[in-house]
N, C-alpha and C. Protein backbone atom coordinates (compact mmCIF):
# COMPACT_ATOMS: atom_id res chain seq x y z
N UNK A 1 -22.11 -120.13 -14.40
CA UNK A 1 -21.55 -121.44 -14.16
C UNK A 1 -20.35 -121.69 -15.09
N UNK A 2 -20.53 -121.77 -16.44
CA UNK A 2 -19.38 -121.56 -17.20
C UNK A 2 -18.06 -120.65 -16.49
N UNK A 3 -18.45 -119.03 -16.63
CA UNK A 3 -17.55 -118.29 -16.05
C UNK A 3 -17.21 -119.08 -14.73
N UNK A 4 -17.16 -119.66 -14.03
CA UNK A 4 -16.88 -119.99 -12.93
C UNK A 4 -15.89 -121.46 -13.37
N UNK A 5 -16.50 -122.49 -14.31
CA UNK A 5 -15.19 -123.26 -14.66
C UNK A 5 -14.20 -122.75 -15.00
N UNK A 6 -13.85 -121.92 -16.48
CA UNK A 6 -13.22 -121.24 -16.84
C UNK A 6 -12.35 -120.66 -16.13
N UNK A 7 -12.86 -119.94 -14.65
CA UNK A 7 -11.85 -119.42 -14.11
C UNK A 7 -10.79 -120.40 -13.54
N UNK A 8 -11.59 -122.17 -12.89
CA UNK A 8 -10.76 -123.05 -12.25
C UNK A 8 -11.04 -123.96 -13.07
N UNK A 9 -10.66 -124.38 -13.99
CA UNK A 9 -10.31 -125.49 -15.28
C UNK A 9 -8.73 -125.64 -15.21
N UNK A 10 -8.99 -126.79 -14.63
CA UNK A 10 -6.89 -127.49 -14.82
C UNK A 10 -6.31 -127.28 -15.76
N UNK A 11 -7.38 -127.29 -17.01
CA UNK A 11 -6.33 -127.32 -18.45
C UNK A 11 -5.87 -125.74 -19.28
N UNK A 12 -6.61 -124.99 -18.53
CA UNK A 12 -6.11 -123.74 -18.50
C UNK A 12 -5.22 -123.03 -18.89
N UNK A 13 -4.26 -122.52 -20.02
CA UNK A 13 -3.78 -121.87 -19.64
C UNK A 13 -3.47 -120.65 -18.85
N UNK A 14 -2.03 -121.11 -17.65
CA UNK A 14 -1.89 -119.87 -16.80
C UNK A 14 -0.54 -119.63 -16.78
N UNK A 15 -0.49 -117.93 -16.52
CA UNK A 15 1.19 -117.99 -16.27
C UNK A 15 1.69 -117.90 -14.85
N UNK A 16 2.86 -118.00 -14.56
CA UNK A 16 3.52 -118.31 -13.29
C UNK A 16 2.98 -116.38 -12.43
N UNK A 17 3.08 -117.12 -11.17
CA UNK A 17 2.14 -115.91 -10.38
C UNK A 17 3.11 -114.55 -9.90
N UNK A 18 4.47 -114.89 -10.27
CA UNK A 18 6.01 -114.02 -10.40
C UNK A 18 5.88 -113.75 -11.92
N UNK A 19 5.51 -113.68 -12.81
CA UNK A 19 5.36 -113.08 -14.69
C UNK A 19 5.61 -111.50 -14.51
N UNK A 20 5.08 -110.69 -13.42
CA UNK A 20 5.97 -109.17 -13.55
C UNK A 20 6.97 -109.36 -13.08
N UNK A 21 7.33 -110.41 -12.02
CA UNK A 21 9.24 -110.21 -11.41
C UNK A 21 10.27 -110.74 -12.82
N UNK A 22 9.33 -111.30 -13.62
CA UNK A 22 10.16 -111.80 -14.91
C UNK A 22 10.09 -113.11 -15.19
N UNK A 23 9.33 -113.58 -14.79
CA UNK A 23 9.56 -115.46 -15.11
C UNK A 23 8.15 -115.56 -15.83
N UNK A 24 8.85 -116.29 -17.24
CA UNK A 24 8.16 -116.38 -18.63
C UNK A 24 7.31 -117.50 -18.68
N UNK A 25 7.36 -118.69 -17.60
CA UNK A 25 7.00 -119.74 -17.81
C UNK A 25 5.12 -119.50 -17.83
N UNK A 26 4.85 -120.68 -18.82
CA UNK A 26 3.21 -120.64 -18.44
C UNK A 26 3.02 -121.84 -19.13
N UNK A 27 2.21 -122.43 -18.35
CA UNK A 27 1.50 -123.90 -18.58
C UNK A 27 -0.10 -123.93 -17.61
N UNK A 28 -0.41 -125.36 -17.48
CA UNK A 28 -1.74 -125.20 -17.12
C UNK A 28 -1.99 -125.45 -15.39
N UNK A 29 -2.71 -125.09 -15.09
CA UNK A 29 -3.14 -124.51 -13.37
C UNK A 29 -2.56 -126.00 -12.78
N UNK A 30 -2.78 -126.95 -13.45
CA UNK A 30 -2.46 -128.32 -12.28
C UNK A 30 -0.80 -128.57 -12.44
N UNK A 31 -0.28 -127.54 -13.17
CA UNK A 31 1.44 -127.82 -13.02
C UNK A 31 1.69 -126.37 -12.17
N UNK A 32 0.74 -125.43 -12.36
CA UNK A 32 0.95 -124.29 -11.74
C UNK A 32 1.69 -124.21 -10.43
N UNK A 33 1.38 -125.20 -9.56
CA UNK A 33 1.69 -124.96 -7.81
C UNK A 33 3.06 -125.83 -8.10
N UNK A 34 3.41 -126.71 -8.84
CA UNK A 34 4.76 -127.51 -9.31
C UNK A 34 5.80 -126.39 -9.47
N UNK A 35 5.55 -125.42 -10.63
CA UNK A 35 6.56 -124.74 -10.71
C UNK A 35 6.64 -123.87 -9.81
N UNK A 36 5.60 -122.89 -9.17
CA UNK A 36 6.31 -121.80 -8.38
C UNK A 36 6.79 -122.50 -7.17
N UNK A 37 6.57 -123.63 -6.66
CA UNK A 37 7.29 -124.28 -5.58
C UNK A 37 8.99 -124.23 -5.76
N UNK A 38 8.92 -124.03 -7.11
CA UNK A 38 10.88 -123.78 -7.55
C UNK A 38 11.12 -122.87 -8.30
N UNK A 39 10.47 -122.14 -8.95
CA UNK A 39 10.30 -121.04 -9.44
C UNK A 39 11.50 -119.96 -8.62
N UNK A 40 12.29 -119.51 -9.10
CA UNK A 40 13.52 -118.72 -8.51
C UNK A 40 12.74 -117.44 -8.06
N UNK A 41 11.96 -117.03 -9.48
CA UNK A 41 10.98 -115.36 -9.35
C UNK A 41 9.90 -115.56 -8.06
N UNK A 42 9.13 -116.83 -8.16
CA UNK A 42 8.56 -116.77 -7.47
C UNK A 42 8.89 -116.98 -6.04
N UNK A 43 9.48 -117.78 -5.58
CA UNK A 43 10.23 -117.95 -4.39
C UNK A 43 10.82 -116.83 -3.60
N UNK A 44 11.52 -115.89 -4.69
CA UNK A 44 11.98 -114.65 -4.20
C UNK A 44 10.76 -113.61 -3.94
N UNK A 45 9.75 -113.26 -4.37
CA UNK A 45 8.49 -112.95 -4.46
C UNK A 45 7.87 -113.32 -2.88
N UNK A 46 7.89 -114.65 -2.83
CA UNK A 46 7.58 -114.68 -1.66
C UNK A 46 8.17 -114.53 -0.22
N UNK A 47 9.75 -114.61 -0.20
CA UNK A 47 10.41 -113.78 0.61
C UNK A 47 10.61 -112.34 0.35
N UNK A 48 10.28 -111.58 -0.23
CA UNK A 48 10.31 -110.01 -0.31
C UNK A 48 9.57 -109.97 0.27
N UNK A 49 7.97 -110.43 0.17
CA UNK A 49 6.27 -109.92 0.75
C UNK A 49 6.24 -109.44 1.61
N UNK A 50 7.08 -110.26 3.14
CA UNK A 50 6.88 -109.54 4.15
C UNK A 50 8.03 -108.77 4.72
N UNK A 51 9.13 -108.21 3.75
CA UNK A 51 9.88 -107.27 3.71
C UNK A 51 9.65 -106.14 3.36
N UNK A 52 8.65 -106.50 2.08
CA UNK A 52 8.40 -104.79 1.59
C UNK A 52 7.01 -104.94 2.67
N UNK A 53 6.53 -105.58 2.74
CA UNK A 53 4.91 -104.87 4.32
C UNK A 53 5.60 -103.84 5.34
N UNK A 54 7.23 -105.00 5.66
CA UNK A 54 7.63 -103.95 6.99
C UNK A 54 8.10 -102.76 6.17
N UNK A 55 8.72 -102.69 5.54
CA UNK A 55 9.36 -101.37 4.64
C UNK A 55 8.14 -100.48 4.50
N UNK A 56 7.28 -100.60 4.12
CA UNK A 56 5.85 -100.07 3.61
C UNK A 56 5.77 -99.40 4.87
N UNK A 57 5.77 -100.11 5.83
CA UNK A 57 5.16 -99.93 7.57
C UNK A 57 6.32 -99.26 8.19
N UNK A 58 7.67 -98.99 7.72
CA UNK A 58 8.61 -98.33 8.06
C UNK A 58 8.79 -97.05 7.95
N UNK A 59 8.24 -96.84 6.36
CA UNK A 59 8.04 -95.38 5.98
C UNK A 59 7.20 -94.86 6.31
N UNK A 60 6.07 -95.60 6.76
CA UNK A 60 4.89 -94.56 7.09
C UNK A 60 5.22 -93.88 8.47
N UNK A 61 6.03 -95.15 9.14
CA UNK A 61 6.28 -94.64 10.51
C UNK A 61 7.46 -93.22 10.67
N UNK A 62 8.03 -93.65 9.56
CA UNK A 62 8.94 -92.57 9.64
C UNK A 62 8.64 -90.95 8.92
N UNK A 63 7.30 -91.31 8.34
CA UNK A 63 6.69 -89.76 7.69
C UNK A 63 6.32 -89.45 9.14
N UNK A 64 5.45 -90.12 9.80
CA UNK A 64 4.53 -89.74 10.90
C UNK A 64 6.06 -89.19 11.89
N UNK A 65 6.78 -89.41 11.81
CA UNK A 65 7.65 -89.31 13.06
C UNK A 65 7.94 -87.88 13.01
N UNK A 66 8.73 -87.41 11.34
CA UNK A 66 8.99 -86.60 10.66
C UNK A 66 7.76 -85.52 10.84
N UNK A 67 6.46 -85.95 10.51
CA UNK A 67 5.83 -84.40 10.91
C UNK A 67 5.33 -84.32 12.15
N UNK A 68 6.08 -85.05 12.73
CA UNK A 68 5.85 -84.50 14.75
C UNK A 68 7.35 -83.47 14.90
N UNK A 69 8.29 -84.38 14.43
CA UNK A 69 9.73 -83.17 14.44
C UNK A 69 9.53 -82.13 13.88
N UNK A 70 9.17 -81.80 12.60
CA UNK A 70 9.27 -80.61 12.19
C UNK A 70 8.85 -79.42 12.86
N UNK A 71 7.53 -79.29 13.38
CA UNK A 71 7.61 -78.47 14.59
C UNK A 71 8.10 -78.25 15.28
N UNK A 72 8.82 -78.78 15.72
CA UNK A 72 10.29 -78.91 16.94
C UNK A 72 11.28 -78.55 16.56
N UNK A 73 12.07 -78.91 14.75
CA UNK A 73 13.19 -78.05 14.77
C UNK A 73 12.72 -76.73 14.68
N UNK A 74 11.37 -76.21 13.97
CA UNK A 74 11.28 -74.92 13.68
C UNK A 74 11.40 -73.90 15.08
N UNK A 75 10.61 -74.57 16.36
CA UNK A 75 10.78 -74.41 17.52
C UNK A 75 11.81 -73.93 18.15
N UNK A 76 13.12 -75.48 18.03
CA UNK A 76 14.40 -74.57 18.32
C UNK A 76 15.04 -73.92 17.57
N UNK A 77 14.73 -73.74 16.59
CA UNK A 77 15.42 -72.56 15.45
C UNK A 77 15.07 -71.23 16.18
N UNK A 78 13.50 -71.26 16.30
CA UNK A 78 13.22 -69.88 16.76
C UNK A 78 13.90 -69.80 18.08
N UNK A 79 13.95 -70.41 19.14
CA UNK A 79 14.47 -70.24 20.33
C UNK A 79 15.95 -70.20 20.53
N UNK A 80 16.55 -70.87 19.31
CA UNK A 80 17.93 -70.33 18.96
C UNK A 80 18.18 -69.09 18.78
N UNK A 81 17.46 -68.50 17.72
CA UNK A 81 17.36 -66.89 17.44
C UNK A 81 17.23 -66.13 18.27
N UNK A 82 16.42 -66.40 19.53
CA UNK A 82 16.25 -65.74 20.51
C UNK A 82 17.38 -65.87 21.35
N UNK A 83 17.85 -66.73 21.56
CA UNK A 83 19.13 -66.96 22.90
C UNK A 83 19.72 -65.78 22.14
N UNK A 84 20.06 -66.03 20.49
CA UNK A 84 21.71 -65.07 20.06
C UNK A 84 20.90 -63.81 20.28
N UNK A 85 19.86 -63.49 20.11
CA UNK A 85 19.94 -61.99 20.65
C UNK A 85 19.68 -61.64 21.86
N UNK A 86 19.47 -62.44 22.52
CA UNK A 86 19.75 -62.57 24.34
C UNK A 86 20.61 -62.22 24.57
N UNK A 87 22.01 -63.02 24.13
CA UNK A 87 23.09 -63.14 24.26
C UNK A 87 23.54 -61.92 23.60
N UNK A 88 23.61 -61.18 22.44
CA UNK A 88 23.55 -59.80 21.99
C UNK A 88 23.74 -59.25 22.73
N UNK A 89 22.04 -59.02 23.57
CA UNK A 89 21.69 -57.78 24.51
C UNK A 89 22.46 -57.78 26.06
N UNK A 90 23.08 -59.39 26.19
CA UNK A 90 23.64 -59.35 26.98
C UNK A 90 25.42 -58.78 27.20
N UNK A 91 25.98 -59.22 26.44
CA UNK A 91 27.30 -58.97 25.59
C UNK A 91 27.08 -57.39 26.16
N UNK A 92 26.29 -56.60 25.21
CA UNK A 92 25.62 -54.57 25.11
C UNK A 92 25.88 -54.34 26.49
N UNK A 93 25.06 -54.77 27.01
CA UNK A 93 24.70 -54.52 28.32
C UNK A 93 26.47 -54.67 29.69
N UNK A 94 26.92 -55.64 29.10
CA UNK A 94 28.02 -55.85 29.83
C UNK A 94 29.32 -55.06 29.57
N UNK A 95 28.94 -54.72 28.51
CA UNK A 95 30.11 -53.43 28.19
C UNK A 95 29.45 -52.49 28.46
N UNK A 96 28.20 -51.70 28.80
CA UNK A 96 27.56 -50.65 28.98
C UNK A 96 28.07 -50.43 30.52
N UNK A 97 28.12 -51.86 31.17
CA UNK A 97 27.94 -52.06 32.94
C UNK A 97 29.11 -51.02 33.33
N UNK A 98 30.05 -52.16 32.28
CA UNK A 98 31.68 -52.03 32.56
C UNK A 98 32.16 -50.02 32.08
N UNK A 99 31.37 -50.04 31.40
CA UNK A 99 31.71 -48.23 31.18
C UNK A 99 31.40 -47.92 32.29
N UNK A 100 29.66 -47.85 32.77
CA UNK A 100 29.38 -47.50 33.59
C UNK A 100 30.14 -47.48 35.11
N UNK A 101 31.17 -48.65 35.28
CA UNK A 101 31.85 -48.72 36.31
C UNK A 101 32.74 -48.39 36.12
N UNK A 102 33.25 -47.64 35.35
CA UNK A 102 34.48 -46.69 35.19
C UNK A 102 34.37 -45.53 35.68
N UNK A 103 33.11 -45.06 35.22
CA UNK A 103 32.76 -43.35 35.18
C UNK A 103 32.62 -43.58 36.65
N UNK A 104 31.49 -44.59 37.38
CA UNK A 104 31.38 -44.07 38.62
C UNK A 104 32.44 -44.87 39.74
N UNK A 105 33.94 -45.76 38.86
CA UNK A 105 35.08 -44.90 39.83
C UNK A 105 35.82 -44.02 39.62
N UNK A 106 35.80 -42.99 38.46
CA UNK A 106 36.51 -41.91 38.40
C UNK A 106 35.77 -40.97 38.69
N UNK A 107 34.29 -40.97 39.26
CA UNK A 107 33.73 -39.91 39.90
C UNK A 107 34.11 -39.99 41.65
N UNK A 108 33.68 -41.19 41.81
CA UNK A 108 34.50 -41.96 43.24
C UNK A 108 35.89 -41.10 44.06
N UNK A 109 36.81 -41.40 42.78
CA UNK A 109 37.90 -40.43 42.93
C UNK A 109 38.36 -39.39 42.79
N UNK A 110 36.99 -38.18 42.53
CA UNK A 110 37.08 -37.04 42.37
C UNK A 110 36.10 -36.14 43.13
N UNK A 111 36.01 -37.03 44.52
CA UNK A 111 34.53 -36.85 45.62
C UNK A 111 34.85 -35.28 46.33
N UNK A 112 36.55 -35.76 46.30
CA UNK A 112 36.84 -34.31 47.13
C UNK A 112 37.10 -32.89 46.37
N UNK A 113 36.60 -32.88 45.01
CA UNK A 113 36.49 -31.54 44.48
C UNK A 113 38.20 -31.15 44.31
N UNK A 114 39.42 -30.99 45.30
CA UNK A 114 40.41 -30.37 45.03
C UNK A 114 41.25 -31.43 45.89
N UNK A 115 42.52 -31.71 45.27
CA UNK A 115 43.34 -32.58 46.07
C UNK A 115 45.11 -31.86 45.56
N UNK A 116 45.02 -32.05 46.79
CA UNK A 116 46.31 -31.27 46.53
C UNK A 116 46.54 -29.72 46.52
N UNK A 117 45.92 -29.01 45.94
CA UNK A 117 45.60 -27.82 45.71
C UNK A 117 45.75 -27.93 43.60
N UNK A 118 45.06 -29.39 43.84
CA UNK A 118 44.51 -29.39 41.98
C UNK A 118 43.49 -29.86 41.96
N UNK A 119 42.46 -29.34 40.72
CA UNK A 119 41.57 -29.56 40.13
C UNK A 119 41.74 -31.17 40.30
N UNK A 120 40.55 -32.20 40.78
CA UNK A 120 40.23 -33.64 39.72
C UNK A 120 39.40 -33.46 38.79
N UNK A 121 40.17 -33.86 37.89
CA UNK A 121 38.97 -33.99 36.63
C UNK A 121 38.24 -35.44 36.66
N UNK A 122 37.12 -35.20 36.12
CA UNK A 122 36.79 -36.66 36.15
C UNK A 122 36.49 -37.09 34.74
N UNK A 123 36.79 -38.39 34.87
CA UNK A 123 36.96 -38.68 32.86
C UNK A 123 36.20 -39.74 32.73
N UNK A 124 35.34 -38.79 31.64
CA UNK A 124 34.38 -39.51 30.44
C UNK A 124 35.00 -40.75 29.58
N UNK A 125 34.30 -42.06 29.48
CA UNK A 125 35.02 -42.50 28.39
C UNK A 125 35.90 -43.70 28.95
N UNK A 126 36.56 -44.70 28.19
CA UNK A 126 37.02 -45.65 28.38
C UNK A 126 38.16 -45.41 29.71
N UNK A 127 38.36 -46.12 30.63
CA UNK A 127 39.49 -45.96 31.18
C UNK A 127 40.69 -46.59 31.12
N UNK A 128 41.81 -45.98 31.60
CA UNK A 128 43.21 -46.41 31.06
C UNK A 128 43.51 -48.12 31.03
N UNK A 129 42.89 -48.47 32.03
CA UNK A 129 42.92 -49.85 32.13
C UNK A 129 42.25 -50.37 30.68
N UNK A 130 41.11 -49.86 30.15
CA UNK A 130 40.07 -50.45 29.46
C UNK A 130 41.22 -50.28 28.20
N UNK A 131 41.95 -50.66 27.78
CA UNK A 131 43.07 -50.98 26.94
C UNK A 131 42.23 -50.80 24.92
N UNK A 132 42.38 -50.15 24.43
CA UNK A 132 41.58 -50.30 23.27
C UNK A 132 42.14 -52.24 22.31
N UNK A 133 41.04 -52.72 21.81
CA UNK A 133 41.40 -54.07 21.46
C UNK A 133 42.32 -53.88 20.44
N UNK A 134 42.46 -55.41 20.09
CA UNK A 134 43.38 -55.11 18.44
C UNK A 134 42.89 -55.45 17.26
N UNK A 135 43.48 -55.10 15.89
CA UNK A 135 42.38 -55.08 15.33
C UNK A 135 42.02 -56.61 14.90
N UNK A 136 43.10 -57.75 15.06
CA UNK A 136 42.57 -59.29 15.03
C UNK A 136 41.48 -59.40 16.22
N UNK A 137 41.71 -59.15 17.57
CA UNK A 137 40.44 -58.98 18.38
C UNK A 137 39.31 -58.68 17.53
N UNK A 138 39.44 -57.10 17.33
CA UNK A 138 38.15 -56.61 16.63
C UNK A 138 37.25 -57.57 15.30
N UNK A 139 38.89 -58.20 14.96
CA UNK A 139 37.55 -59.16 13.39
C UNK A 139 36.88 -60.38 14.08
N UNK A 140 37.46 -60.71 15.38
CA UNK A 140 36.99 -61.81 16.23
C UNK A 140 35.78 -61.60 16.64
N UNK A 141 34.98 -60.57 17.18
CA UNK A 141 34.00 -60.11 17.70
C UNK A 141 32.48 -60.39 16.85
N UNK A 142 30.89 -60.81 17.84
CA UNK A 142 30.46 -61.28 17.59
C UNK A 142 29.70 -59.49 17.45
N UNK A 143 28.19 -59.90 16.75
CA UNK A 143 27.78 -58.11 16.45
C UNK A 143 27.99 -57.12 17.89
N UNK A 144 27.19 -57.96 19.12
CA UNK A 144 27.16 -57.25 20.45
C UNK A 144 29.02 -56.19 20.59
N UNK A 145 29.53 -57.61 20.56
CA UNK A 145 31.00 -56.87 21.21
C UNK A 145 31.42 -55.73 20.08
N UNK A 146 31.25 -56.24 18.68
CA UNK A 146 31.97 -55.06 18.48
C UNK A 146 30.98 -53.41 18.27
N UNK A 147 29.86 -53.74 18.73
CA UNK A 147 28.96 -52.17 18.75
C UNK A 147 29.02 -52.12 20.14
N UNK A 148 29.73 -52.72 21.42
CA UNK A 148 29.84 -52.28 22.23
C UNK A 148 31.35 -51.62 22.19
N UNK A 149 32.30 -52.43 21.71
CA UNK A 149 33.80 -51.49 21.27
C UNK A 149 33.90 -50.54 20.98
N UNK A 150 32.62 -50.30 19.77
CA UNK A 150 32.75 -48.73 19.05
C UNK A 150 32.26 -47.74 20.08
N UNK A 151 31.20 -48.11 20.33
CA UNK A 151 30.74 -47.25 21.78
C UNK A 151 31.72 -46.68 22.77
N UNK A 152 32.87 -47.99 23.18
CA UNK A 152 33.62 -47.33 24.17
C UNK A 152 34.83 -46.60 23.70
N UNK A 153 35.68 -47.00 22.96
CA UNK A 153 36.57 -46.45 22.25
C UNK A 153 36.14 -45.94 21.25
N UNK A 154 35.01 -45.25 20.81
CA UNK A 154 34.84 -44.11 19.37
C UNK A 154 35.98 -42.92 19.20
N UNK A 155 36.85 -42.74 20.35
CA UNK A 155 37.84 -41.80 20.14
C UNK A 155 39.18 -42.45 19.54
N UNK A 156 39.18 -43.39 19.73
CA UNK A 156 40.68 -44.49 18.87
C UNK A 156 40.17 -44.67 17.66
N UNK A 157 40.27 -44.24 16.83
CA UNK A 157 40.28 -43.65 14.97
C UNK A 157 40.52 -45.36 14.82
N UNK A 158 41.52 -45.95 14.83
CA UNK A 158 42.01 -47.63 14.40
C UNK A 158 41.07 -48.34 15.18
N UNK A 159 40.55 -48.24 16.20
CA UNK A 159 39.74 -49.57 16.55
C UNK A 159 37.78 -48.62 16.47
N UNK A 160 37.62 -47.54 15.90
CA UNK A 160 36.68 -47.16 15.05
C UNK A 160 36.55 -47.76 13.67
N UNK A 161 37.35 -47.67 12.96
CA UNK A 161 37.49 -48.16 11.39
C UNK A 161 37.31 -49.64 11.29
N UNK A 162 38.16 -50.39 12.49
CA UNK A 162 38.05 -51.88 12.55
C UNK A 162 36.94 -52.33 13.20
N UNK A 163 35.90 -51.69 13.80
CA UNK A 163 34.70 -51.79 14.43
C UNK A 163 33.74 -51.33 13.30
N UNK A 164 33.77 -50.89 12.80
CA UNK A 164 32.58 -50.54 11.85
C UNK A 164 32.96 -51.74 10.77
N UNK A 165 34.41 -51.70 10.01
CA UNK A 165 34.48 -52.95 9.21
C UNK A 165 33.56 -54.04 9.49
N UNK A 166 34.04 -54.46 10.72
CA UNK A 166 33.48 -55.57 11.77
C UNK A 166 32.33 -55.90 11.70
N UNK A 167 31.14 -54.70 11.76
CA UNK A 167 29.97 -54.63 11.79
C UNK A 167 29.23 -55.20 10.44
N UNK A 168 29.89 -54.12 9.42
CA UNK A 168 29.53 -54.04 8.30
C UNK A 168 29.42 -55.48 7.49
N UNK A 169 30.22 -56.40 8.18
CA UNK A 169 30.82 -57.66 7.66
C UNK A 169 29.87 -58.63 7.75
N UNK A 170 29.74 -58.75 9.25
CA UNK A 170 28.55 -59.46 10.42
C UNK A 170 27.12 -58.95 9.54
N UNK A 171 27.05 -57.38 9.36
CA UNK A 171 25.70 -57.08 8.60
C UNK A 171 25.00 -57.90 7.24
N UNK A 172 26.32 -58.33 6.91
CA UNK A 172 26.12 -59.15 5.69
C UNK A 172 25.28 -60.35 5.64
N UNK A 173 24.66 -60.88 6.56
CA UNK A 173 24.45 -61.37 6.98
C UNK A 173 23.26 -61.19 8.00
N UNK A 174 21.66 -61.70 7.00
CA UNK A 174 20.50 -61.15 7.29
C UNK A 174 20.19 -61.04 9.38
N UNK A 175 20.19 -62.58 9.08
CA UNK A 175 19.74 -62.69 11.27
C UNK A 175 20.91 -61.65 11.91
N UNK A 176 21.87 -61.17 11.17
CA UNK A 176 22.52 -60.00 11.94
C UNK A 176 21.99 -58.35 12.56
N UNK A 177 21.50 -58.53 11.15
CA UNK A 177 21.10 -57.14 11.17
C UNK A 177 19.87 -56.38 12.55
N UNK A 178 19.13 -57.09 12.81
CA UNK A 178 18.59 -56.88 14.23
C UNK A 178 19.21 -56.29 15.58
N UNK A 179 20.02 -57.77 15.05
CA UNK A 179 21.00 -57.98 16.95
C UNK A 179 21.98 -56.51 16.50
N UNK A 180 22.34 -55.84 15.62
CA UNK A 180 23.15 -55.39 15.61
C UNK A 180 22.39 -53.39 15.62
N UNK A 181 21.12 -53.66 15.33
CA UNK A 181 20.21 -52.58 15.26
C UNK A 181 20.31 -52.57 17.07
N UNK A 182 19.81 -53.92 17.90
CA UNK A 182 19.18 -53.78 19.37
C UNK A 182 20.33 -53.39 19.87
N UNK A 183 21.48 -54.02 19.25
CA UNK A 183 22.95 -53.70 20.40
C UNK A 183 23.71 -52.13 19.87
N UNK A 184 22.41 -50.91 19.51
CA UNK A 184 23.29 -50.17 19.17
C UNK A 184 24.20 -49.66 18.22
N UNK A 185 24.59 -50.70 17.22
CA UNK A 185 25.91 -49.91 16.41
C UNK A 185 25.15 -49.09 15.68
N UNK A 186 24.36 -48.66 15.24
CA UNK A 186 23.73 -47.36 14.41
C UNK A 186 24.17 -46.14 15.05
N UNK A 187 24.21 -45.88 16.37
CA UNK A 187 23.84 -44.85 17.36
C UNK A 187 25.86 -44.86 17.21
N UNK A 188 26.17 -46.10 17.53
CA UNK A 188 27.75 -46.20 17.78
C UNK A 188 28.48 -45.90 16.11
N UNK A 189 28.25 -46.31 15.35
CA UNK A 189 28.74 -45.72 14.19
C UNK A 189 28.17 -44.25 14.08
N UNK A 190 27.28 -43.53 14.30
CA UNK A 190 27.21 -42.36 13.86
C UNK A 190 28.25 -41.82 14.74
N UNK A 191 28.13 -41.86 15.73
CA UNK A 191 28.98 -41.32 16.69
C UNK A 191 30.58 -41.61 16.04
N UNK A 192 30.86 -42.48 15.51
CA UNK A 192 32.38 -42.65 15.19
C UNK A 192 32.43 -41.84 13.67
N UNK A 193 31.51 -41.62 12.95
CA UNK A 193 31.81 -40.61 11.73
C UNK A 193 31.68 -39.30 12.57
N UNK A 194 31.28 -38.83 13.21
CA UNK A 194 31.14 -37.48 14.07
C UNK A 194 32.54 -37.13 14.50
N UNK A 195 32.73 -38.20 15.26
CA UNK A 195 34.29 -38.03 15.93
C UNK A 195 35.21 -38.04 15.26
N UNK A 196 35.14 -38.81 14.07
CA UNK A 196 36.46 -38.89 12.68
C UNK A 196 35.45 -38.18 11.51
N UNK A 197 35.37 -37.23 11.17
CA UNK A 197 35.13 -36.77 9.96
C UNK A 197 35.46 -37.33 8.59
């Protein structure tokens, strides 16, 4: 019973219910509701309250949001990685096509064995059209194109040297090293130290 006046006794000393926002004042409980009614700390105190609730209720929403995304960028990261070596194997493949449709029109044009009363030869290897690049081309090139370059032109010594540079550069560079294993340049650089000693 005591403890229970004590706690609500008018003559009380109490301090103002803002004393951590900084306001020093303290007098007794029946002036108490007088001052924080003007109390600057307290007043402000009570317009923050339901600013920091929503803030409180903002961040949580925005952790929760945050670990639904994170799975998702990791997602398209990986499916990024995959397109560029899609795109790699595709690049390989399209210069492989394009050889390939060389050889079988210079076999095309060598159906009749003797023309003229001459030999056709039929030729291995880039054709005249297939123009060797330059070497600003060559530093332009993504890993695919330029281990498909070296592949086709390994006999042009200058766009060998600027194709392996090329590679070597791109290699620097960890997520390279794959796309540049799948598209070949291992097989295409040995072949260009073979051919250039």
């Amino acid at each position: 019973m005591v403890a229970a006046h004590e706690h609500d006794c008018p003559q009380r000393p109490r301090a103002c219910s803002a004393a951590e926002a900084g306001c020093a004042w303290s007098g007794l409980l029946a002036d108490k509701a007088a001052h924080e009614a003007t109390c600057p700390f307290a007043v402000c105190q009570r317009m923050m309250a339901p600013l920091q609730s929503e803030l409180a209720e903002l961040r949580a929403e925005n952790e929760r949001v945050q670990a639904q995304v994170a799975p998702l960028r990791a997602q398209v990261a990986a499916q990024g990685a995959e397109n560029e070596r899609l795109q790699a194997q595709l690049a390989a493949q399209g210069a492989e096509n394009s050889q390939l449709q060389s050889r079988v029109a210079a076999l095309e044009a060598g159906e009749g064995g003797e023309e003229g009363g001459r030999r056709v030869r039929q030729r291995v290897g880039a054709a005249p059209h297939d123009a060797p690049p330059s070497d600003a081309e060559v530093r332009a090139m993504d890993v695919a194109a330029a281990a498909a370059t070296l592949r086709v032109h390994v006999s042009v010594s200058r766009v060998a040297v600027a194709a392996c540079k090329r590679l070597a550069n791109l290699c620097l560079e960890v997520q390279n090293r794959q796309l540049a294993a799948e598209a070949g340049a291992i097989e295409a650089a040995v072949a260009a130290m073979q051919a250039h000693p």
